[in-house]
Protein backbone atom coordinates (compact mmCIF):
# COMPACT_ATOMS: atom_id res chain seq x y z
CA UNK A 1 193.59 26.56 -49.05
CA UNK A 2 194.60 23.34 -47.06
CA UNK A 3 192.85 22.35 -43.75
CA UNK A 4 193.38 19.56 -41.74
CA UNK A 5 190.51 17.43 -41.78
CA UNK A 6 190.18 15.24 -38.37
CA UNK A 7 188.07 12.85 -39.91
CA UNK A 8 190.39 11.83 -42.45
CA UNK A 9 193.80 12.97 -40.31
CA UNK A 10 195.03 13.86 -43.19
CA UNK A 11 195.53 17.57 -44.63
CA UNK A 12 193.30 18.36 -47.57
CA UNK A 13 192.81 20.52 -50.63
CA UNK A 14 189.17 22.61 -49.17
CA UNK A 15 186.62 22.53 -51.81
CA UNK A 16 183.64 24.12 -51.03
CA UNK A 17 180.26 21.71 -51.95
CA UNK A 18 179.00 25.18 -53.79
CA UNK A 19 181.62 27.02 -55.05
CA UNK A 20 182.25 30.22 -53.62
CA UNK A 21 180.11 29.70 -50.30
CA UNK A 22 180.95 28.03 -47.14
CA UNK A 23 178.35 26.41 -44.68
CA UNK A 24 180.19 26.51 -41.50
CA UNK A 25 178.88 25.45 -37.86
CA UNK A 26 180.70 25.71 -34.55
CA UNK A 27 179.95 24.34 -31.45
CA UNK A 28 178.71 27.36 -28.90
CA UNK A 29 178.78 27.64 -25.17
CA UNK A 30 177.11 26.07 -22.87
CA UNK A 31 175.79 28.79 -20.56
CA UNK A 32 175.84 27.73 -16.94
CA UNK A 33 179.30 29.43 -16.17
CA UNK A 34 181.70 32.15 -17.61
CA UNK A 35 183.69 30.85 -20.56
CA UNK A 36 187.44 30.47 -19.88
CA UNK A 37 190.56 31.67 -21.83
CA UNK A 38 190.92 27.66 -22.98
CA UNK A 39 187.10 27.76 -24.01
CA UNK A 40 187.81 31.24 -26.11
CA UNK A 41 190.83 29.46 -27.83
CA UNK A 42 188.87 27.29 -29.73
CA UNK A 43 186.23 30.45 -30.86
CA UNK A 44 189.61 32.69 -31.94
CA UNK A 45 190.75 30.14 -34.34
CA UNK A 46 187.53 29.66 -35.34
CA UNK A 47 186.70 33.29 -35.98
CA UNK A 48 190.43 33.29 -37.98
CA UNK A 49 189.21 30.46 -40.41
CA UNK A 50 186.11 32.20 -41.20
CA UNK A 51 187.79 35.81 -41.44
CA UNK A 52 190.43 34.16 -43.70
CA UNK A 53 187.43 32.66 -46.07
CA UNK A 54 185.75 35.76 -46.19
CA UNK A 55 189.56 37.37 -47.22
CA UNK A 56 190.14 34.70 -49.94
CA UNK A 57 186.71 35.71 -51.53
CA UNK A 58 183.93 32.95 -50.09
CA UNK A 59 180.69 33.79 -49.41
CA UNK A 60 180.32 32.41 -45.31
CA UNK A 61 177.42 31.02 -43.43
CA UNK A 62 178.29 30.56 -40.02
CA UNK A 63 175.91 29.13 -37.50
CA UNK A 64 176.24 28.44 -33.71
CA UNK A 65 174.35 27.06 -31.34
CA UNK A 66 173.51 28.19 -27.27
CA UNK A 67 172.99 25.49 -24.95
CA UNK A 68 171.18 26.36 -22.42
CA UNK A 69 169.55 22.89 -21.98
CA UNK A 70 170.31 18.97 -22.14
CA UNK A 71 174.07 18.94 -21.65
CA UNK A 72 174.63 16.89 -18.69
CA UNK A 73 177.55 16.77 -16.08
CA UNK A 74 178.78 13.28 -17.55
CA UNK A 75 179.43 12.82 -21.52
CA UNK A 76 178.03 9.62 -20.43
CA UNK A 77 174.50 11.09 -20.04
CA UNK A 78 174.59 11.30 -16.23
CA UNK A 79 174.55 13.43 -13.75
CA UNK A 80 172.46 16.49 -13.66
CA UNK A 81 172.13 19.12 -16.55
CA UNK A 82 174.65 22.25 -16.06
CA UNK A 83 172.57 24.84 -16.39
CA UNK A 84 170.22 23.54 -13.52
CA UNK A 85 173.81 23.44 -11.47
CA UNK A 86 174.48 27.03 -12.89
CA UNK A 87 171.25 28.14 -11.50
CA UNK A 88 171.83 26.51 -8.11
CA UNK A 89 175.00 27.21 -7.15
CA UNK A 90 173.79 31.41 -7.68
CA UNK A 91 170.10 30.74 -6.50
CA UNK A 92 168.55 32.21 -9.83
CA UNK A 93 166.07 30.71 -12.55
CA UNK A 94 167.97 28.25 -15.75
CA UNK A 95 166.66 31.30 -17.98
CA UNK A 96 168.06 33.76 -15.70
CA UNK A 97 171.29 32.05 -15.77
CA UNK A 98 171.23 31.47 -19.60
CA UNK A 99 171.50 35.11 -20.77
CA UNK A 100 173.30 36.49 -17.92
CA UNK A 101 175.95 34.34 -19.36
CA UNK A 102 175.38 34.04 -23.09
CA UNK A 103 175.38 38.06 -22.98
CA UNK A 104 178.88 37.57 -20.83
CA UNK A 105 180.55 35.26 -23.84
CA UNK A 106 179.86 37.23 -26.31
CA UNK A 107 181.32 40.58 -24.62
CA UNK A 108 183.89 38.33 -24.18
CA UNK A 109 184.32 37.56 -27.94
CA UNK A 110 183.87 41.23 -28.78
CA UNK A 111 186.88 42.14 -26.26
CA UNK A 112 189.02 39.34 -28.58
CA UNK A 113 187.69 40.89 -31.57
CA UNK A 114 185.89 37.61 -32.54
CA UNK A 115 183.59 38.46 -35.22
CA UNK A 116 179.46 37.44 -33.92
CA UNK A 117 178.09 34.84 -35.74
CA UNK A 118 175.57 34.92 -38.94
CA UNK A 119 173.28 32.56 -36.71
CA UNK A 120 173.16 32.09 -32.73
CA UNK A 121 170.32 30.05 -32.19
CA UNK A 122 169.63 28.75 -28.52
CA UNK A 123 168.76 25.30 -27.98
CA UNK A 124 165.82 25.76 -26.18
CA UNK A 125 163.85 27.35 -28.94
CA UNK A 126 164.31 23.83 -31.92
CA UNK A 127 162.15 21.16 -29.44
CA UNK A 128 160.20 20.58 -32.46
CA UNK A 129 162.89 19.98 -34.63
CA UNK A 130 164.48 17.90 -32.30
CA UNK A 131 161.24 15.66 -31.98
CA UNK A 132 160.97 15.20 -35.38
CA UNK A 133 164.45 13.86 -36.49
CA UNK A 134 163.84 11.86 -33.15
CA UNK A 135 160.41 10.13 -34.39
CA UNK A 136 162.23 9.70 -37.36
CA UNK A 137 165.48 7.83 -36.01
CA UNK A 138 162.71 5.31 -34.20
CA UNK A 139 160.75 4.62 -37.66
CA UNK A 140 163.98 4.04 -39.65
CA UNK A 141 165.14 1.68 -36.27
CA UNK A 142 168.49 3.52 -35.01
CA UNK A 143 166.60 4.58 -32.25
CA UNK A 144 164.78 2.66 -29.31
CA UNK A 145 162.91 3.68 -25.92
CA UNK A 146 163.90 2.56 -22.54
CA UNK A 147 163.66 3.62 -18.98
CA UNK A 148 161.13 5.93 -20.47
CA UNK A 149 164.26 7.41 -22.49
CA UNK A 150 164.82 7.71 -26.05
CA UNK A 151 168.73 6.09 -26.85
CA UNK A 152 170.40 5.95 -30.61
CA UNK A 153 171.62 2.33 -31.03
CA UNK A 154 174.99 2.57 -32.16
CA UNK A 155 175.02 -0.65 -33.23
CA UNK A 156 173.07 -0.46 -36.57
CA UNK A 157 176.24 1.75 -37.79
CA UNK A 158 178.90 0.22 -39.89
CA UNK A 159 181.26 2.71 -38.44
CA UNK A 160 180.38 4.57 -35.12
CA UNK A 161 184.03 5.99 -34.05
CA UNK A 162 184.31 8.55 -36.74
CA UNK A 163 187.78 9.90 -35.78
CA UNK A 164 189.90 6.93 -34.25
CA UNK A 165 189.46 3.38 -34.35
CA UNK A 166 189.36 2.21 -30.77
CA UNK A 167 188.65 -1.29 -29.72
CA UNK A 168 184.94 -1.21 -28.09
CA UNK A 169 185.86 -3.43 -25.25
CA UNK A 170 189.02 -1.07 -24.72
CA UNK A 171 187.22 1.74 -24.38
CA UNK A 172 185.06 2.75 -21.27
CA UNK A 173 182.86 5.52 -23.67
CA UNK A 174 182.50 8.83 -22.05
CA UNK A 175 182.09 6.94 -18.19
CA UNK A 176 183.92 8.96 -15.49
CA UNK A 177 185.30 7.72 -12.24
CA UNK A 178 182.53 7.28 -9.81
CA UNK A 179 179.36 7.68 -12.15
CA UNK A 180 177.22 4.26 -12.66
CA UNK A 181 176.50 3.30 -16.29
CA UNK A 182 172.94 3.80 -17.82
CA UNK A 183 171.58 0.18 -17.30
CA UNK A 184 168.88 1.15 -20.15
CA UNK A 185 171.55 1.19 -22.81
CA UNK A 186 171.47 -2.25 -24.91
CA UNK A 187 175.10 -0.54 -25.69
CA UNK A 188 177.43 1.44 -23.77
CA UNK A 189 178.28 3.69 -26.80
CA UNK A 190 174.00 4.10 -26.95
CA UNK A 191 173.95 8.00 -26.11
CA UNK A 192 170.23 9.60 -24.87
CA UNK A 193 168.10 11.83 -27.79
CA UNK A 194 165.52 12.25 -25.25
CA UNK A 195 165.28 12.10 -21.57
CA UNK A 196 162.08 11.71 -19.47
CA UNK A 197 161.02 12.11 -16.15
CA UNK A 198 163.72 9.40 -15.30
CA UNK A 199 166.39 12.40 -15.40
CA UNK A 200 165.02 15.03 -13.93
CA UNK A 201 163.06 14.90 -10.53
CA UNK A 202 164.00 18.67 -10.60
CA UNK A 203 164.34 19.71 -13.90
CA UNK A 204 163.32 22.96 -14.13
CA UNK A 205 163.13 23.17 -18.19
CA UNK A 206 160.92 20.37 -19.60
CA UNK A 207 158.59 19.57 -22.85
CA UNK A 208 155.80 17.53 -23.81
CA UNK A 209 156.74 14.75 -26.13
CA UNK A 210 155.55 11.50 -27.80
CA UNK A 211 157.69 9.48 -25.29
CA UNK A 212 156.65 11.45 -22.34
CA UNK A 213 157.58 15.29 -20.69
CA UNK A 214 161.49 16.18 -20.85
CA UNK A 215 163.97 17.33 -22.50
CA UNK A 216 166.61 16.89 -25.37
CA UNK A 217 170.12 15.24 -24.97
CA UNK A 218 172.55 17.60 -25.94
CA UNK A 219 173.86 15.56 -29.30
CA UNK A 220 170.45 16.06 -30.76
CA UNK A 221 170.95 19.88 -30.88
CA UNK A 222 173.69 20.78 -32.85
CA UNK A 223 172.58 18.08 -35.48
CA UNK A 224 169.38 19.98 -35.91
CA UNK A 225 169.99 23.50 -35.26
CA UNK A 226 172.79 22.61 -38.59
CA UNK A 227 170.23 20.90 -40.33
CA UNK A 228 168.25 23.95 -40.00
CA UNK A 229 170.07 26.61 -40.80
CA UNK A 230 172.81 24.91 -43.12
CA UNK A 231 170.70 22.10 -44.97
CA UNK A 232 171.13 18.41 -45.35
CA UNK A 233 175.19 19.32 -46.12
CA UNK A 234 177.62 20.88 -44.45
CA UNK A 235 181.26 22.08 -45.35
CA UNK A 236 183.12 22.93 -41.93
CA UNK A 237 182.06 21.72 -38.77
CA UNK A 238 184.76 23.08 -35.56
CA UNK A 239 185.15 23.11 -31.94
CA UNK A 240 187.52 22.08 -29.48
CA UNK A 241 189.59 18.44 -29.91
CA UNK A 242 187.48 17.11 -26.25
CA UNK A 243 184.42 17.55 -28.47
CA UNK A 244 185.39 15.06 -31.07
CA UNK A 245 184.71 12.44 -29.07
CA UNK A 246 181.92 11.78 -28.22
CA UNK A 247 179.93 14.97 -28.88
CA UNK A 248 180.72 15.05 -32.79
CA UNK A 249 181.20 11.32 -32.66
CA UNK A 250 177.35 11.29 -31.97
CA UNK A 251 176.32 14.01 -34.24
CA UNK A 252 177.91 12.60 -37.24
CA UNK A 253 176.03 9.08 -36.22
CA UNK A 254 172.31 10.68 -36.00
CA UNK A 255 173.05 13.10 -38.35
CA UNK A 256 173.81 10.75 -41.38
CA UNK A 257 171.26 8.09 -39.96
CA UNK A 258 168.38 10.59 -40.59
CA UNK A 259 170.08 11.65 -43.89
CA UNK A 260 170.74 8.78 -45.70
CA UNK A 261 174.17 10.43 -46.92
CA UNK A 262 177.58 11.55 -45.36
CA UNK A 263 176.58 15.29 -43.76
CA UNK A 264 179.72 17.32 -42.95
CA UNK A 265 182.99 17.24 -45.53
CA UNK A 266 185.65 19.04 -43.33
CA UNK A 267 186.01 18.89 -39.33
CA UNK A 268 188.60 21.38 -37.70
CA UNK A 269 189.51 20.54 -33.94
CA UNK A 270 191.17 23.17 -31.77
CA UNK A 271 194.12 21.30 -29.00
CA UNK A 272 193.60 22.32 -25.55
CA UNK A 273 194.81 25.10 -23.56
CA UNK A 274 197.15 23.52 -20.74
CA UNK A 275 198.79 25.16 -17.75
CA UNK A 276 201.23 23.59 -15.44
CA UNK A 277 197.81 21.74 -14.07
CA UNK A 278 197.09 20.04 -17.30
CA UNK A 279 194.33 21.40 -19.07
CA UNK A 280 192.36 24.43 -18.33
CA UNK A 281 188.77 23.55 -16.88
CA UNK A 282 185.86 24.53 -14.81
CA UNK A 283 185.42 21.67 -13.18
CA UNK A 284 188.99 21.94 -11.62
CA UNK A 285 188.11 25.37 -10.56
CA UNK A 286 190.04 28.59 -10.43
CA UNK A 287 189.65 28.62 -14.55
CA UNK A 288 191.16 31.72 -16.06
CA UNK A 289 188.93 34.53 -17.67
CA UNK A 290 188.81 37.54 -20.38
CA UNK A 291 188.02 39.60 -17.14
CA UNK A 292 190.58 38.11 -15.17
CA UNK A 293 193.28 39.24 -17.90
CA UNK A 294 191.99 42.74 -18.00
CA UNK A 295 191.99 42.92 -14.12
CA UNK A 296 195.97 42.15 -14.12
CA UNK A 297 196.12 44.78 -16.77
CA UNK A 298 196.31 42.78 -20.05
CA UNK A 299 194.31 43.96 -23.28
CA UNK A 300 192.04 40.96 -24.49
CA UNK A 301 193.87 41.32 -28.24
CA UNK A 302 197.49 40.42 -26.17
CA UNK A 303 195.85 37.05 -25.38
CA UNK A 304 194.22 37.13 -28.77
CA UNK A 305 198.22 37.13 -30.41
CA UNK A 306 199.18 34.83 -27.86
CA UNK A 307 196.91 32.32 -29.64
CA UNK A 308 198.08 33.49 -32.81
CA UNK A 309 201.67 32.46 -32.10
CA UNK A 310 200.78 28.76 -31.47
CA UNK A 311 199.29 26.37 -34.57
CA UNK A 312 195.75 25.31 -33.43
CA UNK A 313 196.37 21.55 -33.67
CA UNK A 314 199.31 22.52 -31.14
CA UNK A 315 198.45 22.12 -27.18
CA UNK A 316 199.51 25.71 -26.08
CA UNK A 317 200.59 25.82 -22.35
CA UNK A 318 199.71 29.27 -20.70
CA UNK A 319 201.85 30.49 -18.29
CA UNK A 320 201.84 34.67 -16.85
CA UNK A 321 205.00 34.95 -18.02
CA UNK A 322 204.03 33.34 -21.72
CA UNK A 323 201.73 36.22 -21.58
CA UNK A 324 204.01 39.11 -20.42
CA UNK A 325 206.37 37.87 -23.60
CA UNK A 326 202.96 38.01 -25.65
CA UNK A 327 202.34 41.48 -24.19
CA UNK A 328 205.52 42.87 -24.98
CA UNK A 329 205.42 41.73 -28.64
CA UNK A 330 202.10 43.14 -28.81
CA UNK A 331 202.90 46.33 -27.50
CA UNK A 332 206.02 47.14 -30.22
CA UNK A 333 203.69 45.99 -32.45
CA UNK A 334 201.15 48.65 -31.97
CA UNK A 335 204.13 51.19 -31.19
CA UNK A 336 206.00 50.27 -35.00
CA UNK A 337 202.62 50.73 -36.65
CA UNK A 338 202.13 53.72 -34.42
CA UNK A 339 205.70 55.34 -36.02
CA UNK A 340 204.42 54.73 -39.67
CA UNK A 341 203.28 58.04 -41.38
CA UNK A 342 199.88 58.11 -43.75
CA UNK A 343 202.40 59.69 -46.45
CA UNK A 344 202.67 58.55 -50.22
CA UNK A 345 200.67 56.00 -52.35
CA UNK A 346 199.88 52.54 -52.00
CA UNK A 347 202.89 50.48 -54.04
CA UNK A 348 199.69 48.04 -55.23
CA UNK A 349 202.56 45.76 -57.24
CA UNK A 350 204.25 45.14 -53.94
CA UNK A 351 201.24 44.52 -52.03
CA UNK A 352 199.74 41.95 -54.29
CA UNK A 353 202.52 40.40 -53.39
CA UNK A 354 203.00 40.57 -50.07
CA UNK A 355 199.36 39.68 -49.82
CA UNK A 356 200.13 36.47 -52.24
CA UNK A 357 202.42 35.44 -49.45
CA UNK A 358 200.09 36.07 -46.38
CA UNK A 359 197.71 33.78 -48.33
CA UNK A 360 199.91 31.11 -49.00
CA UNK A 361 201.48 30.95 -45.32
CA UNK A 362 198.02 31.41 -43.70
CA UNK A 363 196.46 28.97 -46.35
CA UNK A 364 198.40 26.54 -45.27
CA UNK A 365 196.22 24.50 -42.38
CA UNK A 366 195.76 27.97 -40.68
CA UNK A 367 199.38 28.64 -39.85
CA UNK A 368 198.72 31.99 -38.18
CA UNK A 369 202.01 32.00 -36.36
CA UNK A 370 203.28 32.28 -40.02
CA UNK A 371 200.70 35.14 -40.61
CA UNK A 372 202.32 37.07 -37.63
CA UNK A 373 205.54 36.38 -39.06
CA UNK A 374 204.30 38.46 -42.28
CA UNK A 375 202.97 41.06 -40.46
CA UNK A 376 207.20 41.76 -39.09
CA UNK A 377 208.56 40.76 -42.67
CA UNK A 378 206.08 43.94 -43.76
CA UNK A 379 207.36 46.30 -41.13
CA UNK A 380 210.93 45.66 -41.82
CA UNK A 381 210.12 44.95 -45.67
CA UNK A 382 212.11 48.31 -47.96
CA UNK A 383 208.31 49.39 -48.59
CA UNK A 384 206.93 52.82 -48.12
CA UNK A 385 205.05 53.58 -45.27
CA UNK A 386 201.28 54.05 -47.04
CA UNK A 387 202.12 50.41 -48.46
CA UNK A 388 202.72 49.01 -45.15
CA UNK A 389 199.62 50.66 -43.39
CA UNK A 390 197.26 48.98 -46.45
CA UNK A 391 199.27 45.60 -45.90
CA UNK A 392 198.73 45.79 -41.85
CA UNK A 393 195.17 46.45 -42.98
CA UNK A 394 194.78 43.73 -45.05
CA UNK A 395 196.31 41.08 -42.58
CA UNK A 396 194.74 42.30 -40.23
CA UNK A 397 191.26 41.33 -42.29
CA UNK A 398 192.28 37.77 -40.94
CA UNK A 399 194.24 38.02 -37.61
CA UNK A 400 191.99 40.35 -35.91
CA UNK A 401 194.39 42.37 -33.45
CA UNK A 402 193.48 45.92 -34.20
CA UNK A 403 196.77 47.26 -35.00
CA UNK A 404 195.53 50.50 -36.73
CA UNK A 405 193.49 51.06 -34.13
CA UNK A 406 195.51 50.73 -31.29
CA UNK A 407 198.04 52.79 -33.15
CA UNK A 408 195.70 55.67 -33.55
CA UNK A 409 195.06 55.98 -29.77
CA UNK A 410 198.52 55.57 -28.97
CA UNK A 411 199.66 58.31 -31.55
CA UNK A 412 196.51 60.32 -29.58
CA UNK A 413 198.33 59.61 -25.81
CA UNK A 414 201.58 60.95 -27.68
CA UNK A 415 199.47 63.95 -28.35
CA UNK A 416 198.11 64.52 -25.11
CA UNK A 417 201.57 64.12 -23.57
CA UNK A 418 203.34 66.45 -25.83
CA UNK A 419 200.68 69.13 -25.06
CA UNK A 420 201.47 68.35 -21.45
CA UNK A 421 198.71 66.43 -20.43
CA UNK A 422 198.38 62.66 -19.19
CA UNK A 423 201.20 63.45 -16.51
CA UNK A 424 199.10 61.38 -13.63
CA UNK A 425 198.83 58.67 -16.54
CA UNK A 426 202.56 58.14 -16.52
CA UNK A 427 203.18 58.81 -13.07
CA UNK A 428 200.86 55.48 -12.65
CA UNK A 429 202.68 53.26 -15.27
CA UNK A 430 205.75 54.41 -13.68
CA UNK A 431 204.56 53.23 -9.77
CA UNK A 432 203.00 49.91 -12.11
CA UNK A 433 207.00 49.62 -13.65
CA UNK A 434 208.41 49.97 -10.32
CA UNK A 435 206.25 47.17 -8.67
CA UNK A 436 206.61 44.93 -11.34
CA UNK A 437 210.74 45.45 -10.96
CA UNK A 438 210.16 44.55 -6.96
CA UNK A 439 208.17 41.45 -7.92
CA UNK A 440 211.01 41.00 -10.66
CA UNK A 441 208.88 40.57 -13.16
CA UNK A 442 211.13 41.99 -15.96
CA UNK A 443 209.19 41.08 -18.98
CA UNK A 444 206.11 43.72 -17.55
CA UNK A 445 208.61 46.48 -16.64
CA UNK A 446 210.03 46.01 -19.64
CA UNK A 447 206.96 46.63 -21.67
CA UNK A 448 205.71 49.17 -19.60
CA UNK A 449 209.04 51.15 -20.70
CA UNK A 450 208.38 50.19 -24.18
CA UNK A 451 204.69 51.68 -23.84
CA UNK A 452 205.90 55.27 -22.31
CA UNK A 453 208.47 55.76 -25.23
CA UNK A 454 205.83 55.09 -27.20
CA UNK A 455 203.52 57.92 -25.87
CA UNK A 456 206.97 59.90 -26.44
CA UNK A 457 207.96 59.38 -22.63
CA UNK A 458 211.34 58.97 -21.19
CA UNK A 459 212.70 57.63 -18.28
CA UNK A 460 215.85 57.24 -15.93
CA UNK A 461 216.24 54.80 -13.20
CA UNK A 462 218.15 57.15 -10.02
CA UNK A 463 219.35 56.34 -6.86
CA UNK A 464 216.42 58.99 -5.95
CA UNK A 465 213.88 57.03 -8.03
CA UNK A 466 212.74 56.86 -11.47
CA UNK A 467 213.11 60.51 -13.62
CA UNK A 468 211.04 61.25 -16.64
CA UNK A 469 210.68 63.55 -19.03
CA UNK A 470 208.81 64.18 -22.72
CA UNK A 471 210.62 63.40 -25.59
């Protein structure tokens, strides 16, 4: 297998450090608000690298981390922490606010089929780990107090910018328009371990400490919950390309200062999710969700392919109609699986081939838009139909859209309307076809037509309206 390693920007042979298991950590939510389709980009790829470890054999640890406390409304440790703006803005308690919408991200990852995590280990239950590699970082000097704050000082590091060389007086680090610089740092790249009462007049989640009551910066975190679960090393460390700098900038820099040795050996970055806009985000408001799809009638796995289409290095622009053509390809997916019979034996020459050439296309960086290109060269490949099913099965190990399944209920709809019933069914997705043909969105009606000859339905457009019948 070859991934891409951001740290290197180079693509790379993957070695495991122990052969034959992977320690793998991804950056989790933080919980103040629902998670948005851009957010749940980075945890499908994600959930495809570890499903296509697990397929080529490896043994996977995969970690993740909640924050529910510490991340603050400017990367440039300002601003007031997001979960006590969660909690405001809908009048509830921080802890109220965490699992209301840790419980909502992960039935959000269960509607994408993304597999739950080995570990999920909220922040708020490590403040003794994190006080420890603290108290450490000050004895070794790479940390200092201020302010009544505890800062790293990036400038005992030989190299701080771990994934681009920038020129430090270039570079205003993580300061957004309008927010005033932390006069405490003896460096503006300095980045907060441990805040004190001089960050929270209101903080409602706060710990005694040998610098004072507060709270962990958000940095400190995922180094430790790692450290914790996955050792001193780790082999894959992901999340989404705005957390490379200067989130992961900052873990590898604690990280390897406690240490005393380089920490994480591969680093996977997802590219944004753009829309006309620019990129998708909560703070721009009107951010797309999992439940927003499923109110305009999309299954969660049609976004799921949609991902799959696009490399994950690639910025993918979203777009309704984007989605409609994702929809549509979805739906003769399910309906070409749907046609295959359970007849015959399993060709297992043929499919150890086939399979080979999954591997190799998939293998290579993560190129599921060549996976879903395998997954049509099977369908139209001269292969029996048993051979095809335990091919679709086996991709589908790694790509995670539930084509067996979704072919099974369809073939049970079929059955229904053959023995006559599900007639108010199609009278709906006929009334749904018509209004999508007044709003002349032809990509929908399309598909809708593609999912009633599926469930063996026909239909005929008349100057008297639309005629069906059972086929």
């Amino acid at each position: 297998m070859k991934l891409y390693n951001s740290a290197t920007h180079k693509k790379e042979d993957f070695v495991a450090r122990e052969p034959g298991k992977v320690k793998m950590y991804t950056c989790g939510p933080t919980v103040y608000h629902f998670a948005h389709i851009g957010n749940l980009r980075s945890y499908i790829m994600e959930d495809v690298l570890e499903k296509f470890l697990r397929y080529e054999g490896y043994d996977v640890l995969r970690v993740m981390n909640i924050t529910d406390v510490g991340h603050l409304a400017s990367d440039a440790d300002t601003g007031e922490d997001k979960m006590l703006k969660g909690a405001k803005r809908e009048h509830k308690g921080v802890m109220e606010i965490a699992k209301f919408y840790t419980d909502a991200f992960f039935d959000d990852c269960k509607k994408l089929n993304i597999k739950y995590p080995d570990v999920v280990q909220p922040a708020t239950g490590m403040i003794g780990d994190y006080i420890k590699v603290i108290s450490a970082l000050l004895e070794k000097g790479y940390a200092y107090t201020a302010g009544g704050n505890v800062y790293f000082d990036t400038s005992k590091l030989a190299k701080y910018y771990a994934f681009n060389d920038h020129d430090e007086e270039d570079l205003a680090v993580g300061v957004r328009e309008g927010v005033e610089a932390d006069a405490n740092k003896r460096n503006r790249n300095d980045f907060v371990l441990w805040f004190t009462k001089s960050k929270f007049e209101d903080q409602a989640l706060k710990w005694d400490s040998p610098w004072g009551v507060g709270y962990p910066g958000w940095h400190i975190e995922c180094s430790c919950i790692s450290m914790k679960y996955c050792g001193e090393h780790l082999d894959i460390h992901c999340g989404g390309v705005d957390n490379a700098f200067p989130h992961h900038t900052n873990e590898i820099a604690q990280s390897e200062a406690y240490l005393g040795h380089p920490w994480c050996n591969y680093w996977m970055h997802v590219a944004h999710l753009d829309t006309a806009g620019g990129k998708m985000s909560k703070s721009k408001g009107g951010f797309t969700t999992v439940s927003t799809l499923e109110e305009r009638g999309y299954d969660p796995l049609v976004y799921r392919l949609f991902c799959l289409q696009s490399h994950y290095r690639k910025a993918l622009v979203f777009s309704w109609e984007n989605l409609d053509n994702a929809k549509a390809a979805y739906d003769k997916l399910v309906s070409r699986v749907a046609a295959l019979t359970e007849a015959g034996a399993v060709d297992a020459q043929a499919a150890a081939q086939y399979e080979a050439a999954f591997r190799e296309a998939v293998g290579n960086d993560l190129n599921t838009s060549l996976g879903v290109t395998a997954l049509y060269d099977v369908l139209k490949a001269d292969l029996n139909d048993a051979t095809k099913r335990a091919l679709i099965a086996s991709y589908d190990q790694v790509l995670g859209l539930e084509l067996l399944e979704r072919a099974a209920a369809r073939k049970e709809q079929q059955a229904q309307a053959a023995s006559g019933e599900g007639a108010a069914e199609i009278e709906a997705l006929i009334t749904r076809r018509s209004e999508a043909k007044r709003a002349k969105d032809w990509g929908k009606a399309d598909a809708i037509r593609d999912q009633l000859k599926a469930m063996g339905v026909e239909i005929k457009d008349t100057p008297n309206g639309v005629e069906w019948k059972r086929i």
